[in-house]
C-alpha atoms as a PDB file:
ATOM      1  CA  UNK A   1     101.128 112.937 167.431  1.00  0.00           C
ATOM      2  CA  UNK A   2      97.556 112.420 168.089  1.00  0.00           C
ATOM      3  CA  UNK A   3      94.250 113.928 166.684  1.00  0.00           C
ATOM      4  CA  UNK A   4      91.685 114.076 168.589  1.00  0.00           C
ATOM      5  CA  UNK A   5      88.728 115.070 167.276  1.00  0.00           C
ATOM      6  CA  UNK A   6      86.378 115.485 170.344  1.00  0.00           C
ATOM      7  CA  UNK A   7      89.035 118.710 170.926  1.00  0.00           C
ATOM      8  CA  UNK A   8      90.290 119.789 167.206  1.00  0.00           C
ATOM      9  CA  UNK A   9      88.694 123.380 166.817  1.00  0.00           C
ATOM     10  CA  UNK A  10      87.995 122.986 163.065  1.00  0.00           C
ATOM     11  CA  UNK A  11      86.099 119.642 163.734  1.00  0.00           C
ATOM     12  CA  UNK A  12      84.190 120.688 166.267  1.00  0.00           C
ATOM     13  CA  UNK A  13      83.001 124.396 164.561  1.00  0.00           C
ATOM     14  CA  UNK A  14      82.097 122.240 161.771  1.00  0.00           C
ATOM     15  CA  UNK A  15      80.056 119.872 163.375  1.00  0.00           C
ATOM     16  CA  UNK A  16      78.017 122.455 165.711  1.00  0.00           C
ATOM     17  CA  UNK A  17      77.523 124.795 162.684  1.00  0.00           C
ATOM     18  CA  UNK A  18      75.974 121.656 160.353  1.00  0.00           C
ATOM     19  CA  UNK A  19      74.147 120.712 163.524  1.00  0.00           C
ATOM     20  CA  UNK A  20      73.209 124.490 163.903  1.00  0.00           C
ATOM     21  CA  UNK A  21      71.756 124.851 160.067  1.00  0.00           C
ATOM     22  CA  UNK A  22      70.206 121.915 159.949  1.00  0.00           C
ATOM     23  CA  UNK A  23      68.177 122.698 162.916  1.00  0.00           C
ATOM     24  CA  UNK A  24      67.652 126.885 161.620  1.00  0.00           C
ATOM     25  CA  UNK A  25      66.740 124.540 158.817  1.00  0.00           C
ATOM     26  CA  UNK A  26      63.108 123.922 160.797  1.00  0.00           C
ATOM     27  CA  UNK A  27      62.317 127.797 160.890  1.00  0.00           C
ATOM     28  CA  UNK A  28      62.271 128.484 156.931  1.00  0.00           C
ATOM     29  CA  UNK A  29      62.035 125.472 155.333  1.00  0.00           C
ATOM     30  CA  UNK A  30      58.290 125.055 155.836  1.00  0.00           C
ATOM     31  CA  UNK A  31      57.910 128.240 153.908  1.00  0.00           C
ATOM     32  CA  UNK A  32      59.457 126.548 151.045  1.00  0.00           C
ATOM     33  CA  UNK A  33      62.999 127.286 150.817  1.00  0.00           C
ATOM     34  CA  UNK A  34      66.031 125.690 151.339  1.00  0.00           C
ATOM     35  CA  UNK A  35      69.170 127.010 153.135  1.00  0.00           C
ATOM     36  CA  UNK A  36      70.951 129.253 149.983  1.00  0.00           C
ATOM     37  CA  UNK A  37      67.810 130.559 149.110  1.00  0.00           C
ATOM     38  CA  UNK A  38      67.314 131.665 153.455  1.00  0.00           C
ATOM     39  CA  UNK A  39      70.920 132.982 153.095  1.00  0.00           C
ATOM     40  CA  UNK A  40      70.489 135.438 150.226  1.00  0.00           C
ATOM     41  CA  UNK A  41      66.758 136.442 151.664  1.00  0.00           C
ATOM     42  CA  UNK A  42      68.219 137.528 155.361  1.00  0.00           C
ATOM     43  CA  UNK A  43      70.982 139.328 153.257  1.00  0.00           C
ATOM     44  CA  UNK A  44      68.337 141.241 150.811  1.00  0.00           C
ATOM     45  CA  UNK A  45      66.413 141.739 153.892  1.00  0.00           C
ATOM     46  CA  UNK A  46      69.264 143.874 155.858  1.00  0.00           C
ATOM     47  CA  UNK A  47      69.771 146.529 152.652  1.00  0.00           C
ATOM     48  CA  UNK A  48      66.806 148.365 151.898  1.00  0.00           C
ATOM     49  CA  UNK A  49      67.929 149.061 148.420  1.00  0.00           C
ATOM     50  CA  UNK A  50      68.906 145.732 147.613  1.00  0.00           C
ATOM     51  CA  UNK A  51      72.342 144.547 146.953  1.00  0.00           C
ATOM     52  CA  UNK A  52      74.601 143.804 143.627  1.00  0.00           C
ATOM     53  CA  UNK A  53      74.469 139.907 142.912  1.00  0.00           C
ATOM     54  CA  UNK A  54      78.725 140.340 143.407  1.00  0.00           C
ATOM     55  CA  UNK A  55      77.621 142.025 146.744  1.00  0.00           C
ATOM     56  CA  UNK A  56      75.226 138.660 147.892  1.00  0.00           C
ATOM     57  CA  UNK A  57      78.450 136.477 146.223  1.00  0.00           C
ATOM     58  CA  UNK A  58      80.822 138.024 148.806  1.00  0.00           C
ATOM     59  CA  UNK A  59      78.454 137.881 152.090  1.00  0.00           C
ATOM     60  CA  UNK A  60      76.494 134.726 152.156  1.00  0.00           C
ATOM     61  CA  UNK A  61      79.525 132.300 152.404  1.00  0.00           C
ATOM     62  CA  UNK A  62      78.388 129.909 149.614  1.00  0.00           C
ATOM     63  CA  UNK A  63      79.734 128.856 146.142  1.00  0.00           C
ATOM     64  CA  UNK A  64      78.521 131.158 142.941  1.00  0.00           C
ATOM     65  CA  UNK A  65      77.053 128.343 141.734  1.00  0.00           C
ATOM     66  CA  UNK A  66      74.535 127.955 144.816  1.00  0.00           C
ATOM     67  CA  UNK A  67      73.601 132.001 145.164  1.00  0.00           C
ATOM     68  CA  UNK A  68      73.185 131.980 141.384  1.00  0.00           C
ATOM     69  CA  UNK A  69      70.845 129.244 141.530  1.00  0.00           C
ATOM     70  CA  UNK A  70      69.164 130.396 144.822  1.00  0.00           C
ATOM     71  CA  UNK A  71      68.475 133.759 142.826  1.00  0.00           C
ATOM     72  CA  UNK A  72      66.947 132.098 140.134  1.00  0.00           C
ATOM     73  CA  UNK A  73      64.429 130.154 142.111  1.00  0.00           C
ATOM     74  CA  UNK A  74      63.927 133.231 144.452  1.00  0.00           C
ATOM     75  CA  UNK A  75      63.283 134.864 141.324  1.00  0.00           C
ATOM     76  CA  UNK A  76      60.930 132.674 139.659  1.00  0.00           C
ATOM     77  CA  UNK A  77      58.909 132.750 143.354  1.00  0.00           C
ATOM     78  CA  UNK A  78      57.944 136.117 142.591  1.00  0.00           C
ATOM     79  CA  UNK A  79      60.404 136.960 146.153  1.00  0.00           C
ATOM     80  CA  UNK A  80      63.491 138.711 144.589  1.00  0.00           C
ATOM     81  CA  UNK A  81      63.652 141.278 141.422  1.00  0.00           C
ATOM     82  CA  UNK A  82      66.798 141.693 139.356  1.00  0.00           C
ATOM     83  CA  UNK A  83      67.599 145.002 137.606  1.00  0.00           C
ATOM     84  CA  UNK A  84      70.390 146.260 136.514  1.00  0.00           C
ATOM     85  CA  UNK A  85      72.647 148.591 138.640  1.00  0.00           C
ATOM     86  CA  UNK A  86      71.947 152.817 138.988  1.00  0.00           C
ATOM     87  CA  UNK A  87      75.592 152.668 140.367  1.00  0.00           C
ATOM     88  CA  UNK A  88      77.440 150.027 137.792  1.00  0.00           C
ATOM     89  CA  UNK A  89      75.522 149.354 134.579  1.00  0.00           C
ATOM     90  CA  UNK A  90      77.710 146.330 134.338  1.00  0.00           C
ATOM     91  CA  UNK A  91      76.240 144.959 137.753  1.00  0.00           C
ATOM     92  CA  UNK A  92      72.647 143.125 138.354  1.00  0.00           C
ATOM     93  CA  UNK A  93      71.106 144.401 141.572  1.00  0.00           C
ATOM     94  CA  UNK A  94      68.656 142.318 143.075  1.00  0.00           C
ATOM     95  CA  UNK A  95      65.712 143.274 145.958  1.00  0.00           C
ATOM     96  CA  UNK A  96      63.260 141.667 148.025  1.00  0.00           C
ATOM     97  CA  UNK A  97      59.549 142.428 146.253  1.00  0.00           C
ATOM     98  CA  UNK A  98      56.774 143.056 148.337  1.00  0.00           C
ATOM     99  CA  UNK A  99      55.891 139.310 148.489  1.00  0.00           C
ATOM    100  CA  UNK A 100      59.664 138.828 149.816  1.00  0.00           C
ATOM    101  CA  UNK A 101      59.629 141.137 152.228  1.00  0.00           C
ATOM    102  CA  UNK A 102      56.477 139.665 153.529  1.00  0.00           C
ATOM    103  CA  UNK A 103      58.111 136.369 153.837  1.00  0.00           C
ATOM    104  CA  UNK A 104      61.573 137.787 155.306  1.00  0.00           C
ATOM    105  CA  UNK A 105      59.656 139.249 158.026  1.00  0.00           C
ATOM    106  CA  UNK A 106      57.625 136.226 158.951  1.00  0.00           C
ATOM    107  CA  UNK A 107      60.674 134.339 159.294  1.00  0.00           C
ATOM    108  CA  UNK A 108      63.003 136.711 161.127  1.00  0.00           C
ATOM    109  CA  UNK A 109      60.697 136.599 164.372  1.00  0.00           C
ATOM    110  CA  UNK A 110      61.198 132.472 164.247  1.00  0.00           C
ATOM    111  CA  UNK A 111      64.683 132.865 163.182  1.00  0.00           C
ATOM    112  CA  UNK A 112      65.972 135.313 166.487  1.00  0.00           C
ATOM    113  CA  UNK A 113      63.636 133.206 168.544  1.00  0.00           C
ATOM    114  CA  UNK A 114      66.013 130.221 167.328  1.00  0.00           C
ATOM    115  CA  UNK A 115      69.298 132.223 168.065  1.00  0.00           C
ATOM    116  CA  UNK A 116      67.901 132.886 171.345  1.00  0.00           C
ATOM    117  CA  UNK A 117      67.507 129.413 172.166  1.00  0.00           C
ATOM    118  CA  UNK A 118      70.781 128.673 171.314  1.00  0.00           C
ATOM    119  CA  UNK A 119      71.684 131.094 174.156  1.00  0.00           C
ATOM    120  CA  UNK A 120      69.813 130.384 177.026  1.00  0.00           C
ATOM    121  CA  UNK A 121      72.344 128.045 178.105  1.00  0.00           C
ATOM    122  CA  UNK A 122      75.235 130.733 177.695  1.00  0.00           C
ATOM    123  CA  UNK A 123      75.425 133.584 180.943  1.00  0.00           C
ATOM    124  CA  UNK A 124      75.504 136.679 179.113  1.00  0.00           C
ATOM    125  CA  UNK A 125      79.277 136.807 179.716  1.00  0.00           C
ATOM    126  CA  UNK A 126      79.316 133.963 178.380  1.00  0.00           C
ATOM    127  CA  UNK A 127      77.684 135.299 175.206  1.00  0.00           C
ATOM    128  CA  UNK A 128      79.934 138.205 175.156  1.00  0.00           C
ATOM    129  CA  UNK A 129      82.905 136.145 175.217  1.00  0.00           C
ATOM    130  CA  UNK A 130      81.358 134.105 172.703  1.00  0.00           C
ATOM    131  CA  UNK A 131      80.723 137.290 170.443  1.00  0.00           C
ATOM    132  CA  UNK A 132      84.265 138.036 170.903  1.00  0.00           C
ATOM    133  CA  UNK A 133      86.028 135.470 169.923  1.00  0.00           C
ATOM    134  CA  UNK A 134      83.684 134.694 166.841  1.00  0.00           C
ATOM    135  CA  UNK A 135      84.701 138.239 165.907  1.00  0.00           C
ATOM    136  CA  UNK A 136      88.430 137.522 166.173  1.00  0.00           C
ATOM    137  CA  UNK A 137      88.448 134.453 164.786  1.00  0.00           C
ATOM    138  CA  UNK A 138      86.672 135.155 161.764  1.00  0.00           C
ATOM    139  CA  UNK A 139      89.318 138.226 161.416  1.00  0.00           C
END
């Protein structure tokens, strides 16, 4: 049996979505922060009472090791505040400050402006289809 790569699925997801973040990469970077740190700021930025750090863990698709340190220099940027949990004393919820939020929204513009990019090649049947089968494969 033959591979081919130019046609595995895995191979080729992987390569588009490195090619994708490194690219996304251009939008925040300049604002000083790499892609971990982007990750847990767009997920802070979509709960308006922040989020546990076990919360972030489960959603941004990295190790613990790389949210963990993306908090701590998010945190020591004056972008993110940690406190612990109204709902689960045992938990460490963490929020956007003022100066995050700031930053979160001058990057979102830039950031669907990217995505849209992305698109403009797709018919929007095409982008519905797309839409749908992300969905179901990620199921």
């Amino acid at each position: 049996m033959d591979l081919n790569l130019d046609r595995f699925l895995p191979y080729r997801l992987s390569v588009l979505a490195d090619r994708v973040t490194r690219d996304l990469s251009k939008v925040y970077g300049p604002r000083g922060i790499g892609q971990a740190e982007w990750r847990v700021l767009a997920h802070l930025g979509g709960a308006a009472d922040g989020l546990s750090v076990r919360d972030i863990h489960d959603r941004v698709s990295l190790e613990k090791y790389r949210v963990t340190r993306a908090l701590q220099r998010l945190e020591s940027a004056g972008l993110v505040r940690k406190t612990q949990s109204d709902r689960d004393r045992r938990l460490i919820a963490v929020a956007l400050t003022e100066e995050g939020r700031a930053l979160y929204e001058r990057i979102v513009p830039d950031a669907l402006a990217f995505e849209e990019s992305l698109l403009t090649v797709l018919s929007s049947e095409d982008r519905a289809a797309l839409d749908r089968i992300l969905t179901r494969l990620s199921e």
